[in-house]
N, C-alpha and C. Protein backbone atom coordinates (compact mmCIF):
# COMPACT_ATOMS: atom_id res chain seq x y z
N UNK A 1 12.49 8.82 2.68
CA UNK A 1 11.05 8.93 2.83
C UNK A 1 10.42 7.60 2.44
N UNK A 2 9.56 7.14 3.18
CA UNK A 2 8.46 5.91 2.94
C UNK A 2 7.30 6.13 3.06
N UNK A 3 6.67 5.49 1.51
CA UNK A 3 5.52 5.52 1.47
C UNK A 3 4.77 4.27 1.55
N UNK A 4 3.99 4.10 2.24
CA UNK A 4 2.64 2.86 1.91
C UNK A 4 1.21 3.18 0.78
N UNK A 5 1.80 2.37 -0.50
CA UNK A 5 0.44 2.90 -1.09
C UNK A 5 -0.44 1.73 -0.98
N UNK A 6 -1.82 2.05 -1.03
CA UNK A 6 -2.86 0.64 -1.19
C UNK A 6 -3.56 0.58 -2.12
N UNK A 7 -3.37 -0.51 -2.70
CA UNK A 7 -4.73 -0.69 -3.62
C UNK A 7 -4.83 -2.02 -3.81
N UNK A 8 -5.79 -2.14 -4.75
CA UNK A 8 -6.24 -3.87 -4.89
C UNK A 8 -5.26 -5.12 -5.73
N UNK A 9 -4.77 -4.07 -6.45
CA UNK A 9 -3.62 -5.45 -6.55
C UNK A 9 -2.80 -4.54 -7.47
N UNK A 10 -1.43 -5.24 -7.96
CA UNK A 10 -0.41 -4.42 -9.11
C UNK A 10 -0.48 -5.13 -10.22
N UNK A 11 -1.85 -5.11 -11.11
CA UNK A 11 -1.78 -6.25 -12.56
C UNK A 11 -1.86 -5.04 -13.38
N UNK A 12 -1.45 -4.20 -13.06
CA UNK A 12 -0.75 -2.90 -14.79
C UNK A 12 -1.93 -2.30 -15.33
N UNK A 13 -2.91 -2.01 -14.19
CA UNK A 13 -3.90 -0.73 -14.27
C UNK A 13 -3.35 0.70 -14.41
N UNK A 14 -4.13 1.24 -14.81
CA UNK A 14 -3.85 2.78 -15.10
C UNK A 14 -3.08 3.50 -13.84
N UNK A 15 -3.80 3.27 -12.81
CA UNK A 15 -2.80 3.68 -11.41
C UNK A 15 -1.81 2.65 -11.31
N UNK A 16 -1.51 1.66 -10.94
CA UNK A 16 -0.19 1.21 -10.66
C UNK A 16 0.56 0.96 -11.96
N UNK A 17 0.51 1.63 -13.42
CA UNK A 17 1.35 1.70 -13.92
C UNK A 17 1.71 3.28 -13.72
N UNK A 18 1.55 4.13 -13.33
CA UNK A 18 1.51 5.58 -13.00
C UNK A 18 2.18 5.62 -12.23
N UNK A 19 1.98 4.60 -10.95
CA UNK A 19 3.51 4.53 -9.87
C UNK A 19 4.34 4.03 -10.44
N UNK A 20 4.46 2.98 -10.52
CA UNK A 20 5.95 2.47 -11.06
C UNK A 20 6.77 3.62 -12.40
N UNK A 21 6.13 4.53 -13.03
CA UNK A 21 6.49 5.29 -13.85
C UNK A 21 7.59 6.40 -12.79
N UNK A 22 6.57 6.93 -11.87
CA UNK A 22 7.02 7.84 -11.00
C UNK A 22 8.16 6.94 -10.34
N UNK A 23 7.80 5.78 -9.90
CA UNK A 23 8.97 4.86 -8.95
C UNK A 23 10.03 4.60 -9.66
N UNK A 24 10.23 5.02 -10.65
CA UNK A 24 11.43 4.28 -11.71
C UNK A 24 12.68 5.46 -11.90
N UNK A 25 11.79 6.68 -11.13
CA UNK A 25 13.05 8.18 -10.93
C UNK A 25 13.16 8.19 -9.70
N UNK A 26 12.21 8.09 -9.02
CA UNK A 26 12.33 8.27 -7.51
C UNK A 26 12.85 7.12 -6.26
N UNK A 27 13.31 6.40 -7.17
CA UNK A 27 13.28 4.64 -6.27
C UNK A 27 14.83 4.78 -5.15
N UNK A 28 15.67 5.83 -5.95
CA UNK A 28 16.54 6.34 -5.34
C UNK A 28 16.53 7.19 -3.79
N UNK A 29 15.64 7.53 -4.07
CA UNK A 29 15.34 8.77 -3.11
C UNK A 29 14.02 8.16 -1.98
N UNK A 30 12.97 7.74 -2.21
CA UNK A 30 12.07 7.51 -1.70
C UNK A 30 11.42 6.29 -2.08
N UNK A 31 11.30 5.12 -0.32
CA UNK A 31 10.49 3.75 -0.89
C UNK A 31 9.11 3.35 -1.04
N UNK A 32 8.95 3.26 -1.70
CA UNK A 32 7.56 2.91 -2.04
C UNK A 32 7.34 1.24 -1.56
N UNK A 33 6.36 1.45 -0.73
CA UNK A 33 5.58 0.04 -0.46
C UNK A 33 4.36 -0.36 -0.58
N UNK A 34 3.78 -1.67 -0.30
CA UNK A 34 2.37 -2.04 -1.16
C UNK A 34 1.52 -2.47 -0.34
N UNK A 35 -0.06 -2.43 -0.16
CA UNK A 35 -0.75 -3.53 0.64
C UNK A 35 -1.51 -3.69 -0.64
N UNK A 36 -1.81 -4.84 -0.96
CA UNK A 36 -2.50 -5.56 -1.90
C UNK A 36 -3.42 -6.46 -1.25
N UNK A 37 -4.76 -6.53 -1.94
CA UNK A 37 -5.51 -7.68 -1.30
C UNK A 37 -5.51 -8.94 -2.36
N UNK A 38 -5.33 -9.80 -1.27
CA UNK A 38 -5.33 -11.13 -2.25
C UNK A 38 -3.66 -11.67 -1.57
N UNK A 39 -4.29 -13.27 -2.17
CA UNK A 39 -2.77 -13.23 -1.89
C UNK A 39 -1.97 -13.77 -4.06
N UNK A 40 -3.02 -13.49 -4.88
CA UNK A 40 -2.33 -13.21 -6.35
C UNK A 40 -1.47 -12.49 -6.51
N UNK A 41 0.22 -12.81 -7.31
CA UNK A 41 1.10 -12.04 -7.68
C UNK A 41 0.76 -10.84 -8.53
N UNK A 42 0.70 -9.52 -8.39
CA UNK A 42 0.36 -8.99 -9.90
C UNK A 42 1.24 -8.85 -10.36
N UNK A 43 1.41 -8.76 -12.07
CA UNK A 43 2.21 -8.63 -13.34
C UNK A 43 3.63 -7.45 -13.12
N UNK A 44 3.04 -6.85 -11.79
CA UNK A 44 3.94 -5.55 -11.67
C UNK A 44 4.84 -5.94 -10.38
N UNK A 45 4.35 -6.53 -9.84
CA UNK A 45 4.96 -6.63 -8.71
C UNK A 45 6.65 -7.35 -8.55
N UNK A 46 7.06 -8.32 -9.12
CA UNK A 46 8.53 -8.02 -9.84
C UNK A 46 9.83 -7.12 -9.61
N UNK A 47 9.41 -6.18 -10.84
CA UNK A 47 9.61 -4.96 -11.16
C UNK A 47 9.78 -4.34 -9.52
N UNK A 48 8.79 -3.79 -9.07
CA UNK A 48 8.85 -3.16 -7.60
C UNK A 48 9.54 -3.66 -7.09
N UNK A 49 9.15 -5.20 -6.47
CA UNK A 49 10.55 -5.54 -5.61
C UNK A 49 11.80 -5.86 -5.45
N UNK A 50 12.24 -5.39 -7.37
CA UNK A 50 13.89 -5.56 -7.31
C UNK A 50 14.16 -3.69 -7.36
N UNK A 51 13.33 -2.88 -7.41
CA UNK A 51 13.94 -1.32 -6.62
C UNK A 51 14.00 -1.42 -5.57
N UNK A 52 13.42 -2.37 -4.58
CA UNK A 52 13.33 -2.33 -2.93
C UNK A 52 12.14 -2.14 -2.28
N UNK A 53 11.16 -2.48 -2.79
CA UNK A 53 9.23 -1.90 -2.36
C UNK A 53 8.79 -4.01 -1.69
N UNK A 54 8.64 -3.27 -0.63
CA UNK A 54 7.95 -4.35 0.14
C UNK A 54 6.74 -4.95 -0.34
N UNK A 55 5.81 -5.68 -0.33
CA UNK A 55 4.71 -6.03 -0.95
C UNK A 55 3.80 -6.74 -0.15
N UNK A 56 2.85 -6.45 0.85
CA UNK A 56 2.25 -6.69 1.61
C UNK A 56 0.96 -7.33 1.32
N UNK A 57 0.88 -8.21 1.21
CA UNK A 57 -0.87 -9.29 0.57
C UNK A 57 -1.72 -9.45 2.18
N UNK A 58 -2.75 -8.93 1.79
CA UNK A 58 -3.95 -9.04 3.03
C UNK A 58 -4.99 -9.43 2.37
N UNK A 59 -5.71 -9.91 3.74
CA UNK A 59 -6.85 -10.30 3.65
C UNK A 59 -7.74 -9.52 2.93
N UNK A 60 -8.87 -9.24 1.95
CA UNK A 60 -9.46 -8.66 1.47
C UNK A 60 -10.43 -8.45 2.47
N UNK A 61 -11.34 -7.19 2.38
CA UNK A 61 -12.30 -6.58 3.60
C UNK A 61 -13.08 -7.64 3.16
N UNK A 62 -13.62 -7.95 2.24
CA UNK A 62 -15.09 -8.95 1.58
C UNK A 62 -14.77 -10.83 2.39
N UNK A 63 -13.51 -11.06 2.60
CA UNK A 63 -13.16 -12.19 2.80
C UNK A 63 -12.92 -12.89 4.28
N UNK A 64 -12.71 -11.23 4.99
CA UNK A 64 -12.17 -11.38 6.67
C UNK A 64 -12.28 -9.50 7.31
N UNK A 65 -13.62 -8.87 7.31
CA UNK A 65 -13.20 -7.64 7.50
C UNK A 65 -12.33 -7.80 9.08
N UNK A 66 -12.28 -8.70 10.10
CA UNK A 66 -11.30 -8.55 11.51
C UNK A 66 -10.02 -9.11 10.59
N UNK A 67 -10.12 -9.94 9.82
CA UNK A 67 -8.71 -10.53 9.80
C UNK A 67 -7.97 -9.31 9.19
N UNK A 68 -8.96 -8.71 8.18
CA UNK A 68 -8.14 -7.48 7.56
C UNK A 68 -7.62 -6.01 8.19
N UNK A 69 -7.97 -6.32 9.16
CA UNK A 69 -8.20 -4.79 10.37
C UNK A 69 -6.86 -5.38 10.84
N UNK A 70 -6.66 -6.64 11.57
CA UNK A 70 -5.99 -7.21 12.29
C UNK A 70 -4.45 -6.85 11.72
N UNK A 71 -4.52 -7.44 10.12
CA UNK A 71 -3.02 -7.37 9.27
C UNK A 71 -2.79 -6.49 8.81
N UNK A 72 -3.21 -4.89 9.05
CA UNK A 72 -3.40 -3.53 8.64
C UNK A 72 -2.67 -3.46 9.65
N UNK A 73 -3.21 -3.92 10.87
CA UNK A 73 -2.81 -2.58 12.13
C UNK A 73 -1.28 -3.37 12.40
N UNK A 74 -1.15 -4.76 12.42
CA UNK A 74 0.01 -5.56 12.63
C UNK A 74 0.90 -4.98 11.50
N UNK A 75 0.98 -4.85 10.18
CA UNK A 75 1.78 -4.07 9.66
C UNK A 75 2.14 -2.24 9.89
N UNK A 76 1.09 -1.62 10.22
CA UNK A 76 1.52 -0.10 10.36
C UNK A 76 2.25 -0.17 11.88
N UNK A 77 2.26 -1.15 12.53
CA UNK A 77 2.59 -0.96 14.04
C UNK A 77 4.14 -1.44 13.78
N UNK A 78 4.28 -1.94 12.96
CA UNK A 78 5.77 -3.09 12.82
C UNK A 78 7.16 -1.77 11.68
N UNK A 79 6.10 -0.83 10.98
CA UNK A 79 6.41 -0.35 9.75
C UNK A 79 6.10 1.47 9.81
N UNK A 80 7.47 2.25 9.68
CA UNK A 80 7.17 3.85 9.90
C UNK A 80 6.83 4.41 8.81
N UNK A 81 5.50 4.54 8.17
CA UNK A 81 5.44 5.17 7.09
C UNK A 81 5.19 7.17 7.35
N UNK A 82 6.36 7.57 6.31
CA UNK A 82 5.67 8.99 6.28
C UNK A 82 4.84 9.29 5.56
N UNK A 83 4.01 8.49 4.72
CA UNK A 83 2.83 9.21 3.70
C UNK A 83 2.60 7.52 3.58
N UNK A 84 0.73 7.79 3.71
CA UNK A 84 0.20 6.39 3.65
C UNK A 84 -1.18 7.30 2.32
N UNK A 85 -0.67 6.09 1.27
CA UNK A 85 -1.90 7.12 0.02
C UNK A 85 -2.29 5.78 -0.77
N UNK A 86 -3.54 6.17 -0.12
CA UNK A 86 -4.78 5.01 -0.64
C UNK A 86 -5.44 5.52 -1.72
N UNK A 87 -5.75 4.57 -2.93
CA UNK A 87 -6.15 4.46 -4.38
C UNK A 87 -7.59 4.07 -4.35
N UNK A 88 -7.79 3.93 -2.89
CA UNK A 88 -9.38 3.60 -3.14
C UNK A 88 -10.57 4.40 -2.23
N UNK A 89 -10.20 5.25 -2.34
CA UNK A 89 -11.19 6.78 -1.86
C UNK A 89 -11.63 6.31 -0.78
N UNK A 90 -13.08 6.31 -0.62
CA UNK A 90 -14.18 6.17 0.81
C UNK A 90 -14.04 4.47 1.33
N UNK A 91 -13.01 4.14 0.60
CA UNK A 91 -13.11 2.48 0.85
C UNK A 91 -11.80 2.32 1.87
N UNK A 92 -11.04 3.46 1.89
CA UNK A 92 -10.09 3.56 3.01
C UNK A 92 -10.11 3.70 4.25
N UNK A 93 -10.83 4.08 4.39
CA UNK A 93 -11.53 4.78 6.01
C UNK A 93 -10.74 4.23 6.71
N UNK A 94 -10.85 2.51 6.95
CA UNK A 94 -9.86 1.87 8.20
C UNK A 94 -8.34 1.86 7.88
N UNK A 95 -7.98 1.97 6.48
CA UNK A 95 -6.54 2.15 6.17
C UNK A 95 -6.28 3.23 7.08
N UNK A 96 -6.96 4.60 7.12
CA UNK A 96 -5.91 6.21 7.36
C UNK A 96 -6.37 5.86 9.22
N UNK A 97 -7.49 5.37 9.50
CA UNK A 97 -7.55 5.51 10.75
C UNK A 97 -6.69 4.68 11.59
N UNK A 98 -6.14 3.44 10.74
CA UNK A 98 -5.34 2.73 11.55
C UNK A 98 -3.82 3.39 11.85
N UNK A 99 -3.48 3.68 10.64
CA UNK A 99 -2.13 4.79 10.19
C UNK A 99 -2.43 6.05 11.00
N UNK A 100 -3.20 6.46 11.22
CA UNK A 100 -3.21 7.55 12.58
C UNK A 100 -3.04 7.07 13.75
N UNK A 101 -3.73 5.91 14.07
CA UNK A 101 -3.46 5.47 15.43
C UNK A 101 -2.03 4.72 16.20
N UNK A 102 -1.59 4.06 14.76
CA UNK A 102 -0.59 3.14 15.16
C UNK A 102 0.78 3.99 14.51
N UNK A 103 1.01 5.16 13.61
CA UNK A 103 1.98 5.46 13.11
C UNK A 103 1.72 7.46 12.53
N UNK A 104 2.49 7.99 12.71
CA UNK A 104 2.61 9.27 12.06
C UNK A 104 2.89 9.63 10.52
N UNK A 105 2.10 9.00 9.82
CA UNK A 105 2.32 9.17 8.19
C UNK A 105 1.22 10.27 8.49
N UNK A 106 0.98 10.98 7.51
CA UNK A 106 0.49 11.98 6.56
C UNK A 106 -0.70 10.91 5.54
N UNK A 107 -1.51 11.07 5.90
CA UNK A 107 -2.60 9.81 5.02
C UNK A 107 -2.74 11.05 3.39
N UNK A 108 -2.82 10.65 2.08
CA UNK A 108 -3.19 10.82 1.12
C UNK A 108 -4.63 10.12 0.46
N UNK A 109 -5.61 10.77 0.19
CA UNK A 109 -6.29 9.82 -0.44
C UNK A 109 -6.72 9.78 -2.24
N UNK A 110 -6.52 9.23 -3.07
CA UNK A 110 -7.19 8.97 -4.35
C UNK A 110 -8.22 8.42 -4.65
N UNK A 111 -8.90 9.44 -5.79
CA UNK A 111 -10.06 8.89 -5.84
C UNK A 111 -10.48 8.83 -7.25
C-alpha cells in the first residue's frame, strides 16, 4: 500500500512527528511518501528516506500557484497512490482534485 501525505514541510511538528511514529511499525508493510513545499530539508526528512519514503519538494501555492498545479499533477500522473491524506484541510482542494483526476487513491483529509 502507498500513501502520499502533504504538508508543509517535515521540521518535527506535532503531525509529522505522529507519522514517522506510526511509520516506524508500518514502514514494513506500507510506503509512505511526501509533498513538501519549499525546497528546505526538514529535520525529519532523513529518517523517512532511509525506511524508503520518497520526498517530493514543490513549488509553494504563494510562490507559483500554475507551477504548483503543474508539479502536483506531473507527480500523481508519474506515481500510483492508494490513499492521498492531506494535513492541510480546505487548503487541499487542488491536491484531492488532482489525485482524482490523474490517479485512483482514496483522498483523506486532516484538519
Amino acid at each position: 500500500m502507498k500513501v502520499l501525505h502533504v504538508l508543509s514541510a517535515l521540521n518535527g511538528g506535532g503531525v509529522e512527528n505522529s507519522i514517522l511514529n506510526y511509520y516506524r511499525y508500518l514502514f514494513n508493510d506500507i510506503q509512505f511518501d511526501f509533498v513538501v513545499f519549499g525546497k528546505n530539508e526538514g529535520i525529519l526528512e532523513p529518517e523517512f528516506r532511509q525506511m524508503g519514503s520518497t520526498i517530493f519538494h514543490v513549488t509553494p501555492k504563494r510562490d507559483g500557484f500554475f507551477e504548483y498545479l503543474q508539479q502536483l499533477k506531473e507527480l500523481l500522473k508519474k506515481n500510483e497512490y492508494d490513499f492521498v491524506h492531506c494535513h492541510q484541510a480546505e487548503k487541499g482542494w487542488p491536491v484531492y482534485r488532482l489525485a482524482k483526476k490523474y490517479g485512483k487513491a482514496k483522498c483523506i483529509m486532516h484538519s
